[in-house]
Protein backbone atom coordinates (compact mmCIF):
# COMPACT_ATOMS: atom_id res chain seq x y z
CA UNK A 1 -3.91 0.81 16.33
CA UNK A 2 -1.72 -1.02 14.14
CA UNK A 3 -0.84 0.13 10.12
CA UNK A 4 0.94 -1.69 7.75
CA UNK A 5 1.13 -2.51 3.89
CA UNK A 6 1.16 -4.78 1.39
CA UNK A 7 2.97 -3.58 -1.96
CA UNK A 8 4.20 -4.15 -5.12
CA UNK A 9 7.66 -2.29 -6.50
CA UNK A 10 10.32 -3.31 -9.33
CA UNK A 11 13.35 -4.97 -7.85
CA UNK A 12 14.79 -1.27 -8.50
CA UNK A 13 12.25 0.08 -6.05
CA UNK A 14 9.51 1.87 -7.95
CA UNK A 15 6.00 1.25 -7.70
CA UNK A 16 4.92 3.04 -11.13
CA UNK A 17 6.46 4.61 -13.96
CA UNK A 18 7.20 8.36 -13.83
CA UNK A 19 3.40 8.92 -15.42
CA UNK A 20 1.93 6.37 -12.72
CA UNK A 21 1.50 3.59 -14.68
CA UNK A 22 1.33 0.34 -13.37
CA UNK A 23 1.05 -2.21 -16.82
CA UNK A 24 4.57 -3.56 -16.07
CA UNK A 25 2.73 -5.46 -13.27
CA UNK A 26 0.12 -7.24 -15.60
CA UNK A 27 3.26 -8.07 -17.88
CA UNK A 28 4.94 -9.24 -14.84
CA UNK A 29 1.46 -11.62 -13.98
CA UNK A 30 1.85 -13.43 -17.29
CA UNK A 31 4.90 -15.45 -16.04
CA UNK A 32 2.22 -17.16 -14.19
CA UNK A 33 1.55 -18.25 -10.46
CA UNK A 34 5.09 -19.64 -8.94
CA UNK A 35 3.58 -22.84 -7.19
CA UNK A 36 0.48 -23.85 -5.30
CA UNK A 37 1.65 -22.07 -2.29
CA UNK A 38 1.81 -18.32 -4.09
CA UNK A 39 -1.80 -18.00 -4.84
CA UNK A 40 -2.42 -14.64 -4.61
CA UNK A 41 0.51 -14.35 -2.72
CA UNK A 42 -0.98 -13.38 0.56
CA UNK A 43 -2.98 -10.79 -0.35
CA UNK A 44 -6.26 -12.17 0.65
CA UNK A 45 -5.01 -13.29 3.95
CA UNK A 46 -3.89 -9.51 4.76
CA UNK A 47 -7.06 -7.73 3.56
CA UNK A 48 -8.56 -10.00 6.09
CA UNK A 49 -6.75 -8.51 8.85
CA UNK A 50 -7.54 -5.11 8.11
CA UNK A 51 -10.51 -3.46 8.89
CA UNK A 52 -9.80 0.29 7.15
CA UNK A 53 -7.69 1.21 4.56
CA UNK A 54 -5.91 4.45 4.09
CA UNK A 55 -5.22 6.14 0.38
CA UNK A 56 -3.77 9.15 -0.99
CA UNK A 57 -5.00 11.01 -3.76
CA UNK A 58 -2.86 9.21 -6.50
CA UNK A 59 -3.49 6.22 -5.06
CA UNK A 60 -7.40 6.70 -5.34
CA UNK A 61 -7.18 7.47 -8.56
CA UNK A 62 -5.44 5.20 -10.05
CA UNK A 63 -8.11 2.68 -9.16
CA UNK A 64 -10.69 5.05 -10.81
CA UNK A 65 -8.28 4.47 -14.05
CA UNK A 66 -9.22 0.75 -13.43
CA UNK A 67 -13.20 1.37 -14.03
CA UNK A 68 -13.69 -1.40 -11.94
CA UNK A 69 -16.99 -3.00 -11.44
CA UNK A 70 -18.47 -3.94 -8.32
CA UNK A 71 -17.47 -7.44 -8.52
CA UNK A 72 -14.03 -6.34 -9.68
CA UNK A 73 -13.66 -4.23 -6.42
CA UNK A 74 -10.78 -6.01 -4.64
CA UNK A 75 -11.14 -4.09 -0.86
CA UNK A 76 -14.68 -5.87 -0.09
CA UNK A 77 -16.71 -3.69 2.15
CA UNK A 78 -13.76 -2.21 4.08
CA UNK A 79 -14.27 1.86 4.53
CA UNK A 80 -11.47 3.50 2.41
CA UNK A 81 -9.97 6.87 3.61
CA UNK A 82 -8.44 8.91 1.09
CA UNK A 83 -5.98 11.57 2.41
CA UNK A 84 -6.30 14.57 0.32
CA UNK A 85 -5.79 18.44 0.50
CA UNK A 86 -7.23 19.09 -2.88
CA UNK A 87 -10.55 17.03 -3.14
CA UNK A 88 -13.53 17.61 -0.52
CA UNK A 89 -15.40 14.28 -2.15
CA UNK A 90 -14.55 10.98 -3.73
CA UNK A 91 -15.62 10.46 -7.78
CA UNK A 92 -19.07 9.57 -8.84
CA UNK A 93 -17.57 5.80 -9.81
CA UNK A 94 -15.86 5.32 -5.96
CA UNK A 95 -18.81 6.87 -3.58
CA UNK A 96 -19.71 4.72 -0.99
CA UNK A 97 -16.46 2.90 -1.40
CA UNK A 98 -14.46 5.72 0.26
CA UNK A 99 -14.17 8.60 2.02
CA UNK A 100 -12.07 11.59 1.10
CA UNK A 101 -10.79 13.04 4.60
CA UNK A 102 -8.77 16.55 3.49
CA UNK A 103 -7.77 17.19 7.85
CA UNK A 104 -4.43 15.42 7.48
CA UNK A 105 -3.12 12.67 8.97
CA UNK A 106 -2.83 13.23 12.66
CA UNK A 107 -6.91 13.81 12.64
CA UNK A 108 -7.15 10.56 10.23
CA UNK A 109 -5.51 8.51 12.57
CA UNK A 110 -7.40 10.19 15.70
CA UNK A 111 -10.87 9.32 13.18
CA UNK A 112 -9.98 5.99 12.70
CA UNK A 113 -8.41 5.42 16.67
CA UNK A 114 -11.63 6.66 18.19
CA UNK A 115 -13.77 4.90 15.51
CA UNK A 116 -12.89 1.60 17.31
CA UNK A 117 -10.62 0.44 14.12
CA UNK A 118 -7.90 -2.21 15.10
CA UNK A 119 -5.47 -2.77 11.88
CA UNK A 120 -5.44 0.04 8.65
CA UNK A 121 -3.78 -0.95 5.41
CA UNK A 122 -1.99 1.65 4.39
CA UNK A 123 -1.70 2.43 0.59
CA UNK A 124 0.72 4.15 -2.50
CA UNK A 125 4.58 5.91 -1.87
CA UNK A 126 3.31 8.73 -0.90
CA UNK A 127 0.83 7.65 2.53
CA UNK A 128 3.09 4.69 3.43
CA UNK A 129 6.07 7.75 3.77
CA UNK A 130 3.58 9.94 5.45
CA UNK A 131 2.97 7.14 8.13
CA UNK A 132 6.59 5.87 8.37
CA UNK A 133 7.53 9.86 9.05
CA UNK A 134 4.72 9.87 11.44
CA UNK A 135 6.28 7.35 13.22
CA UNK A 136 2.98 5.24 12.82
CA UNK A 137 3.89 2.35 10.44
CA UNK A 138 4.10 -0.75 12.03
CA UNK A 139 4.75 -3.56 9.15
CA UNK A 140 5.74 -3.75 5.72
CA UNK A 141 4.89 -6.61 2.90
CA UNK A 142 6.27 -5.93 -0.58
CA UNK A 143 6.33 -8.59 -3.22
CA UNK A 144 9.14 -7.43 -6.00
CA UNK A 145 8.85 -7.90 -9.06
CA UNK A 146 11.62 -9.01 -11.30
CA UNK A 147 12.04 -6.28 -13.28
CA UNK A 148 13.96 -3.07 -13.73
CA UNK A 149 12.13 0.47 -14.71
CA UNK A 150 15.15 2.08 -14.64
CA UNK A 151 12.78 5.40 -13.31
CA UNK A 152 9.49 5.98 -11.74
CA UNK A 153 7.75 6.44 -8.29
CA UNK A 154 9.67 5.47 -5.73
CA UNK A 155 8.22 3.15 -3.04
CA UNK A 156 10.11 5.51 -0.19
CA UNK A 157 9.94 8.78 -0.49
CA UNK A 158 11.93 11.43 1.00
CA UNK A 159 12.69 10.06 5.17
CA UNK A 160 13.07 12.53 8.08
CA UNK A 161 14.51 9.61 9.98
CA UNK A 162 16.60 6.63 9.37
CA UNK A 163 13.79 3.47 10.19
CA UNK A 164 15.26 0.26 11.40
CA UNK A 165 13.25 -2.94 10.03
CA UNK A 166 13.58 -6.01 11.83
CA UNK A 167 11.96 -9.35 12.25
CA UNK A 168 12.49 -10.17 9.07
CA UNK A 169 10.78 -12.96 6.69
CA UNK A 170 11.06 -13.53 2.72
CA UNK A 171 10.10 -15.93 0.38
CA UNK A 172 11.08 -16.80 -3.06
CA UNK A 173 8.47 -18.33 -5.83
CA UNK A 174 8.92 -20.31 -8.42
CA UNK A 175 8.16 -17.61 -11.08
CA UNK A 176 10.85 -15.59 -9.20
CA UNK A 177 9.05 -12.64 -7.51
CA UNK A 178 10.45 -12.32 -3.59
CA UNK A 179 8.21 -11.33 -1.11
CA UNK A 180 9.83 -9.30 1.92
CA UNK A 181 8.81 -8.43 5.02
CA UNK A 182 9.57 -6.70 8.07
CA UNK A 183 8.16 -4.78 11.02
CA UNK A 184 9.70 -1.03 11.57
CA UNK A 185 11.44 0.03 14.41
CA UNK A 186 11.36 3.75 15.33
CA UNK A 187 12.93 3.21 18.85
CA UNK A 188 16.31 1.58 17.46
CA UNK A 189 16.35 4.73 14.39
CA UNK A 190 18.84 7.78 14.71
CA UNK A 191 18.85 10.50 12.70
C-alpha cells in the first residue's frame, strides 16, 4: 500500500501558527491563481488517487473549526481515519465522514492493508512524521507558500532517522508559490 501527502507550509516550514491557525493561507489565496495551469494546483488530481485518508487528532479538528457543509466537504466520499489515543468517536458535525481508530498506527495500516485499500493520503505534522518514522511514507507534495511565520507547527517533526528524498520535481507559479515534490527513500537513510 502506498501513502503519501499533499501539504501546505510557509517557505519557513510551518504548517500553522503556534495556536494552529491556518488564516495566513486564505491571505496567501488572495494573490490569486498563478496561471491557467495552477488551478487548484493539483489537488484534485491527487485526491483522485487516493482511496483513504489518514488524520490525527489536530488535524480532524481543525476541519471541525471549518463548520463545513456538505457541499463544502473537500475529501468526497473517501473513508477518513483519524489516529487518536484520546477520542473513541468522531464529533456529531464529522460522523459518517470519518472514523476515529485509537489502536495506533501499525493496526491502522494492517486495517486499511487488509481492507483492500491501494493509495492513503496522509494528513497534518504530526501523522505524516508518524508514517515517515514508520518507515511507511512513500511521497511527498508540498506547495509553499511565500511567506514567513517566523514560529508555528512544524511540517517535520522530531525524525528517528535521516530520510533521503529523491526523484525530485518542482514547479514555480506565477503568483510565486513552489510546489515540491519527492518520493522518500528509507533504504539510502543512515542514522
Amino acid at each position: 500500500m502506498k501513502f503519501s501527502a499533499f501539504i501546505a507550509a510557509s517557505v519557513d516550514g510551518y504548517i500553522a501558527t503556534p495556536d494552529g491557525g491556518v488564516e495566513w493561507l486564505d491571505r496567501a489565496a488572495v494573490r490569486g491563481p498563478a496561471d491557467a495551469f495552477m488551478g487548484d494546483d493539483g489537488f484534485t488530481d491527487y485526491l483522485a488517487s487516493v482511496d483513504c485518508m489518514v488524520m490525527g487528532r489536530g488535524c480532524m479538528e481543525k476541519l471541525v473549526s471549518f463548520n463545513l457543509t456538505a457541499e463544502q466537504w473537500p475529501y468526497s466520499d473517501r473513508p477518513i481515519y483519524v489516529l487518536s489515543t484520546t477520542l473513541q468517536r468522531a464529533p456529531e458535525s464529522l460522523v459518517g465522514n470519518v472514523q476515529v481508530f485509537p489502536a495506533g498506527l501499525d493496526a491502522l495500516v494492517e486495517h486499511l492493508r487488509s481492507s483492500g485499500y491501494q493509495h492513503g493520503y496522509v494528513d497534518g505534522g504530526a501523522t505524516i512524521t508518524s508514517f515517515i518514522n514508520a518507515g511507511l511514507h512513500d511521497e511527498i507534495c508540498v506547495t509553499q507558500v511565500p511567506v514567513l511565520l517566523g514560529e508555528g507547527l512544524q511540517l517535520f517533526g522530531h525524525l528517528g532517522q535521516q530520510v533521503d528524498f529523491s526523484a525530485a520535481r518542482a514547479e514555480a507559479f506565477g503568483n510565486d508559490f513552489v510546489q515540491w515534490k519527492y518520493s522518500l527513500n528509507y533504504s539510502q537513510s543512515t542514522g
